[in-house]
N, C-alpha and C. Protein backbone atom coordinates (compact mmCIF):
# COMPACT_ATOMS: atom_id res chain seq x y z
N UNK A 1 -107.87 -207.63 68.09
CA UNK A 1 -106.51 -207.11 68.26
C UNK A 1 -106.27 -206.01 67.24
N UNK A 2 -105.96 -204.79 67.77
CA UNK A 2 -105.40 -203.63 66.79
C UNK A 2 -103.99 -203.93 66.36
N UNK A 3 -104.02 -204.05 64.69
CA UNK A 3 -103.06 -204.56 63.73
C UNK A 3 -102.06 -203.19 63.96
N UNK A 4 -102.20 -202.53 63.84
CA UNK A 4 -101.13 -200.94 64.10
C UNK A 4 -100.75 -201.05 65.13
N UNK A 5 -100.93 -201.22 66.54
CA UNK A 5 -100.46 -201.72 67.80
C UNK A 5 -98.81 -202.71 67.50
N UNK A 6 -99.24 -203.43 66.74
CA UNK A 6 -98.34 -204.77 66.53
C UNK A 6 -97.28 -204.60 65.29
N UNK A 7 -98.00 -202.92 64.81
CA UNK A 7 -97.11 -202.98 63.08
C UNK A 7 -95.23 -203.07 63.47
N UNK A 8 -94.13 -203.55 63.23
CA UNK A 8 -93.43 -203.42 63.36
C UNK A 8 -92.56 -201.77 62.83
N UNK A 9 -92.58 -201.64 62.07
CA UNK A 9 -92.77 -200.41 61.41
C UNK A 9 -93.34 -199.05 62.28
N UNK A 10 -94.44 -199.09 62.94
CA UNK A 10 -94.95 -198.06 63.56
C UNK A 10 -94.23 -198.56 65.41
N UNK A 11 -93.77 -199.08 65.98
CA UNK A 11 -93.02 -199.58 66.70
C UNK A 11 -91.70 -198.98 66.55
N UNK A 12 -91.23 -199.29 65.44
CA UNK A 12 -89.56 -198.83 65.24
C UNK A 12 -89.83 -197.14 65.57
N UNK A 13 -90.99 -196.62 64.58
CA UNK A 13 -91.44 -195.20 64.33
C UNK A 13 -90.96 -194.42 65.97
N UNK A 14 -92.41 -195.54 66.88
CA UNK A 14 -92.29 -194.81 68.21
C UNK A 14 -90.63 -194.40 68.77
N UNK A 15 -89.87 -195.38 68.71
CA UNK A 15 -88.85 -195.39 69.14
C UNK A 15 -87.91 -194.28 68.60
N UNK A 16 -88.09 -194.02 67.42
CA UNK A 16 -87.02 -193.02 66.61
C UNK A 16 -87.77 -191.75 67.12
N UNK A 17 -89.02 -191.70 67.22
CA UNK A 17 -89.34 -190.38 67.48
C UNK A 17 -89.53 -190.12 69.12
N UNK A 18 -89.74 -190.83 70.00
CA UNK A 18 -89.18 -190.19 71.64
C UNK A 18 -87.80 -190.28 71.53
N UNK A 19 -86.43 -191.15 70.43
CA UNK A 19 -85.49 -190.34 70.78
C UNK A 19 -85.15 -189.15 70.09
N UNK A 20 -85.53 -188.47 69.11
CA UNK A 20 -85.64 -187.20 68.52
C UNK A 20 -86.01 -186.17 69.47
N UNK A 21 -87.25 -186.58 70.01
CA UNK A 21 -88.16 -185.91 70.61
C UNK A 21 -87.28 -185.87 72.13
N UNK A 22 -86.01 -186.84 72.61
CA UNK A 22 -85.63 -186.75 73.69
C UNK A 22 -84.43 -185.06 73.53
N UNK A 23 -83.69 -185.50 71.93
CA UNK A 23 -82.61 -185.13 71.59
C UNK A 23 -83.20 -183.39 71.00
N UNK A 24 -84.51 -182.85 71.10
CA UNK A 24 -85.04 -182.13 70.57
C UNK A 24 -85.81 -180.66 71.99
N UNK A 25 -85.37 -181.55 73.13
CA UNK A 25 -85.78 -181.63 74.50
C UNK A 25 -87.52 -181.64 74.26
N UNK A 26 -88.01 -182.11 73.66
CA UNK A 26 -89.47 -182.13 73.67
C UNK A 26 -89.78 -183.27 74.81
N UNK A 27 -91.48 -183.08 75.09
CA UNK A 27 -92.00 -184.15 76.09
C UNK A 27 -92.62 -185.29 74.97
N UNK A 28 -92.05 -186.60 75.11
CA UNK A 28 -92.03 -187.40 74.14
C UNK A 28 -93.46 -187.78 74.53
N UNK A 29 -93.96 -187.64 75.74
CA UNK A 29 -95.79 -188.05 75.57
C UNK A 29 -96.44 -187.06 74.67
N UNK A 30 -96.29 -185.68 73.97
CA UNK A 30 -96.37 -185.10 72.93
C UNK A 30 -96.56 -185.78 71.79
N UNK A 31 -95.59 -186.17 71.02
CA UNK A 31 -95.80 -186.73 70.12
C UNK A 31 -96.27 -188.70 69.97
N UNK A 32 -96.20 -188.89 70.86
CA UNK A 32 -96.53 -190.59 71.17
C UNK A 32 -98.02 -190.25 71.03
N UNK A 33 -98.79 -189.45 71.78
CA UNK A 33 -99.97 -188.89 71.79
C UNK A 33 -100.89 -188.78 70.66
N UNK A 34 -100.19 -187.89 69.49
CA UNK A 34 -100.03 -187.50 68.40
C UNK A 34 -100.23 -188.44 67.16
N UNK A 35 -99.48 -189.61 67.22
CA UNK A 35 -98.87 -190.12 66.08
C UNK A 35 -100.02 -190.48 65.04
N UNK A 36 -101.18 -191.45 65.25
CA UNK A 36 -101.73 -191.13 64.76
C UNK A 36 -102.63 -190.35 63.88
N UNK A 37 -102.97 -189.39 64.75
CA UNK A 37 -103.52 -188.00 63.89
C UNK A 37 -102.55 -187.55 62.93
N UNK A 38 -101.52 -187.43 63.15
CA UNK A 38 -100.57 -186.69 62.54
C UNK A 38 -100.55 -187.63 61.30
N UNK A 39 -100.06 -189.21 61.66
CA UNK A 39 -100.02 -189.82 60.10
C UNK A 39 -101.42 -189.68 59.46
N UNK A 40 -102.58 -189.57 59.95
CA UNK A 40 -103.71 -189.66 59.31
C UNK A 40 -104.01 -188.33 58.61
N UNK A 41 -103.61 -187.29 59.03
CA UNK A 41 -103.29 -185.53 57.78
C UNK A 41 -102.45 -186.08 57.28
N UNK A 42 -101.56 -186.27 57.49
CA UNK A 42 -100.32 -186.82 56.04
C UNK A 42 -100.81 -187.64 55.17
N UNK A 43 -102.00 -188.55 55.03
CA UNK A 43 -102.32 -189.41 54.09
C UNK A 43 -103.44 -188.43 53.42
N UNK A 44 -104.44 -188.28 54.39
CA UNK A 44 -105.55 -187.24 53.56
C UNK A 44 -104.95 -186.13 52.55
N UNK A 45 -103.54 -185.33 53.30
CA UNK A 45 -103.00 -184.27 52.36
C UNK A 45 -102.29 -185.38 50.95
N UNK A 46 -101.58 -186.10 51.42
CA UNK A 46 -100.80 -186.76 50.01
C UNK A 46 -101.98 -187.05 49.05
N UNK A 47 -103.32 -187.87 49.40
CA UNK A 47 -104.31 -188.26 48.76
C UNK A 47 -105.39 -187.23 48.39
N UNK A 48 -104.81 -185.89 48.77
CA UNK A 48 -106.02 -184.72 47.76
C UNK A 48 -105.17 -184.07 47.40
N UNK A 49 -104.85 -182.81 48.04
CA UNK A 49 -104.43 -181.76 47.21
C UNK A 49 -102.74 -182.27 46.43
N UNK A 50 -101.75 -182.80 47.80
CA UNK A 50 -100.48 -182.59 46.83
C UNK A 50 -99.64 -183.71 48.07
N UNK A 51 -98.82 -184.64 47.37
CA UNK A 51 -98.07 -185.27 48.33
C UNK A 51 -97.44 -184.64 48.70
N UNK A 52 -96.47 -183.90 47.84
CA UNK A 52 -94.97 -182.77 48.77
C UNK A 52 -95.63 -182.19 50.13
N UNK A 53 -96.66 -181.67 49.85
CA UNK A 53 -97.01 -181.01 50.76
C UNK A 53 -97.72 -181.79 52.36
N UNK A 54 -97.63 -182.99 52.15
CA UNK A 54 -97.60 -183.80 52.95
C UNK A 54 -97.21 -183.50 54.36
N UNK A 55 -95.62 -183.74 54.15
CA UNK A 55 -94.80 -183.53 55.39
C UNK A 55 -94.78 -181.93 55.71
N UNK A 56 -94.89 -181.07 54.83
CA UNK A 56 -94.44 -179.78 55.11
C UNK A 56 -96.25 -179.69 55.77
N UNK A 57 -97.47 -180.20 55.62
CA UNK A 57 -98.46 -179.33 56.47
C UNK A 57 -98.03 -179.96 58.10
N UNK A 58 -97.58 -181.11 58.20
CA UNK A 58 -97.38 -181.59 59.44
C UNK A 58 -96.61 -180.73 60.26
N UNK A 59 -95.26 -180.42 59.03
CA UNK A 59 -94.46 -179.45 60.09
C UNK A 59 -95.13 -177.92 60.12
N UNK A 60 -95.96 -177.10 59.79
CA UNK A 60 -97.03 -176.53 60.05
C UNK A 60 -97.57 -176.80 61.09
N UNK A 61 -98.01 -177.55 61.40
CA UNK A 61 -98.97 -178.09 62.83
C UNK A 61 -97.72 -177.69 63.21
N UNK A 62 -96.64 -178.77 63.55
CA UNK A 62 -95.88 -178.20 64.54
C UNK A 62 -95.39 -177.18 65.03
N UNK A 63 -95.55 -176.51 63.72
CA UNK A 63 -95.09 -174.98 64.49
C UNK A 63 -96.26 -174.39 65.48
N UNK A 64 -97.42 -174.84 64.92
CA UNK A 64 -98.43 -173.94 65.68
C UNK A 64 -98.44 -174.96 67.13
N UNK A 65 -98.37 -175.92 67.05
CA UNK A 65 -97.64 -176.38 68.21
C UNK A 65 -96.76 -175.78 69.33
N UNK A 66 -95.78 -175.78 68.37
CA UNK A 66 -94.45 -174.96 69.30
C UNK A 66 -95.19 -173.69 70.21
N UNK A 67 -96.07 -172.93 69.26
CA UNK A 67 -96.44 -171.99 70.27
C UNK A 67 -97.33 -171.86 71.63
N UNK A 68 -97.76 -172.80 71.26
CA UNK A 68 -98.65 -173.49 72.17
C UNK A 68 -97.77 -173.87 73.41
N UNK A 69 -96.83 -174.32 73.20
CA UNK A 69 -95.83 -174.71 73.88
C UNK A 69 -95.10 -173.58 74.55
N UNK A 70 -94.57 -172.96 74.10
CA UNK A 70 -94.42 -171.14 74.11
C UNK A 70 -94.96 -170.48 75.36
N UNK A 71 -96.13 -170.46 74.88
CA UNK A 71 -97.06 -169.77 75.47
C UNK A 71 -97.40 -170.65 76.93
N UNK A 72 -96.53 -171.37 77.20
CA UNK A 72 -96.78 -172.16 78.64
C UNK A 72 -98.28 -173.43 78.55
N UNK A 73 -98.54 -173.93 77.65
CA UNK A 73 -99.14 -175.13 78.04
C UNK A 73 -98.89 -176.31 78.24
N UNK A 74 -99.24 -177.02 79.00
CA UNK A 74 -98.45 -178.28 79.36
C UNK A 74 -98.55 -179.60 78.21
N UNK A 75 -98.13 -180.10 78.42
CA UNK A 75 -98.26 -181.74 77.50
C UNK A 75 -99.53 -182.23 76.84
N UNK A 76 -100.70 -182.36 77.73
CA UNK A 76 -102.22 -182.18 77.88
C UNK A 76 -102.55 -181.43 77.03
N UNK A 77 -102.40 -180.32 76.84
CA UNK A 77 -103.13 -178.99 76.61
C UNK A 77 -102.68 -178.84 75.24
N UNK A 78 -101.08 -179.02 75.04
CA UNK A 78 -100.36 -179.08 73.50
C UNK A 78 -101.26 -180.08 72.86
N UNK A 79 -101.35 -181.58 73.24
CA UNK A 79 -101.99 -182.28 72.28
C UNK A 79 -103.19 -182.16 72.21
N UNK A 80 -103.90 -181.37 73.17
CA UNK A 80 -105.73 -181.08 72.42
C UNK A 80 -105.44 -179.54 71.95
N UNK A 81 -104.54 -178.70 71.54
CA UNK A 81 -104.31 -178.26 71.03
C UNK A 81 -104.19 -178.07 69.59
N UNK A 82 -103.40 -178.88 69.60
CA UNK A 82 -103.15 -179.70 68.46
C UNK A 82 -103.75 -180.69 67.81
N UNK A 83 -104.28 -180.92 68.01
CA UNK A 83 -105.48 -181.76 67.56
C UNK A 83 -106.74 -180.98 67.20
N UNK A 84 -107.07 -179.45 67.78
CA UNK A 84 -107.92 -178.74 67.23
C UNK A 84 -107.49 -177.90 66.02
N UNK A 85 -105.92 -177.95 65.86
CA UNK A 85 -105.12 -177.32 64.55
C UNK A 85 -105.92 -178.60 63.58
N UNK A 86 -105.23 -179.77 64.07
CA UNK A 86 -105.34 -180.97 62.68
C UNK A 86 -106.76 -180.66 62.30
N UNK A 87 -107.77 -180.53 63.15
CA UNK A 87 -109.03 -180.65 62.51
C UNK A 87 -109.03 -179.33 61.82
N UNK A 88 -108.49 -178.21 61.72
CA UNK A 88 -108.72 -177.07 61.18
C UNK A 88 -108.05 -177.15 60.22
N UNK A 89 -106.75 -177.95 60.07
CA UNK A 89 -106.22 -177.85 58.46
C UNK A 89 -107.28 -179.08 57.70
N UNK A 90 -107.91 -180.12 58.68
CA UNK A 90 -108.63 -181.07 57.96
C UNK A 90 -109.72 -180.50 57.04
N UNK A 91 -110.59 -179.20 57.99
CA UNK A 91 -111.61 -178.86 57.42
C UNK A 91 -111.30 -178.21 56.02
N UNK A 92 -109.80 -177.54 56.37
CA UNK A 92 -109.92 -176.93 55.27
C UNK A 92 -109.38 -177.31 53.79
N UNK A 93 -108.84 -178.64 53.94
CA UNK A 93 -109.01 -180.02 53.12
C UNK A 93 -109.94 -180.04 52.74
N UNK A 94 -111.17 -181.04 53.52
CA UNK A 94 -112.66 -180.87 52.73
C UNK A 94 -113.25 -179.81 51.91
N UNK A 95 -112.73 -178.37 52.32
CA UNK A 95 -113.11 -177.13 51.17
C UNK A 95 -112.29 -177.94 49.72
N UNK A 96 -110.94 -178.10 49.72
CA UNK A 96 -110.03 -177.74 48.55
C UNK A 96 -110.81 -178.80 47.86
């Protein structure tokens, strides 16, 4: 049984963020998609270079997100999108 599945905490999470994500008009399979990766750069960034900078590289992704979005790709396409950003700020983690 996957313990994160069941976390209460990451449960409440989902919920606050498809209604953000409702109230934000975003497609909440976007970020449900996401959540993981996204908390997993937020720990690697807090645990090397700098915690502050934590949340602010996430909202980074998102922007490069947004354009993605922008630029007409669908739901699909944003999150392997985005997911080829995370690995590109990841790699460039492993440099720092």
């Amino acid at each position: 049984m996957n313990e994160k599945k069941n976390d209460p905490d990451l449960e409440s999470a989902h919920v606050w963020l498809e209604s953000v994500s409702t109230e934000l008009g975003q497609d909440p399979a976007v970020i449900r998609a996401l959540v993981e990766d996204l908390l997993d750069l937020t720990r690697d960034v807090a645990h090397g270079p700098s915690r502050p900078a934590a949340p602010l590289t996430a909202f980074l992704v998102g922007l490069a997100s947004g354009r993605a979005l922008e630029a007409g790709a669908g739901p699909e396409a944003t999150v392997d999108e985005t997911r080829e950003t995370i690995e590109r700020v990841l790699a460039l983690l492993r440099k720092a």
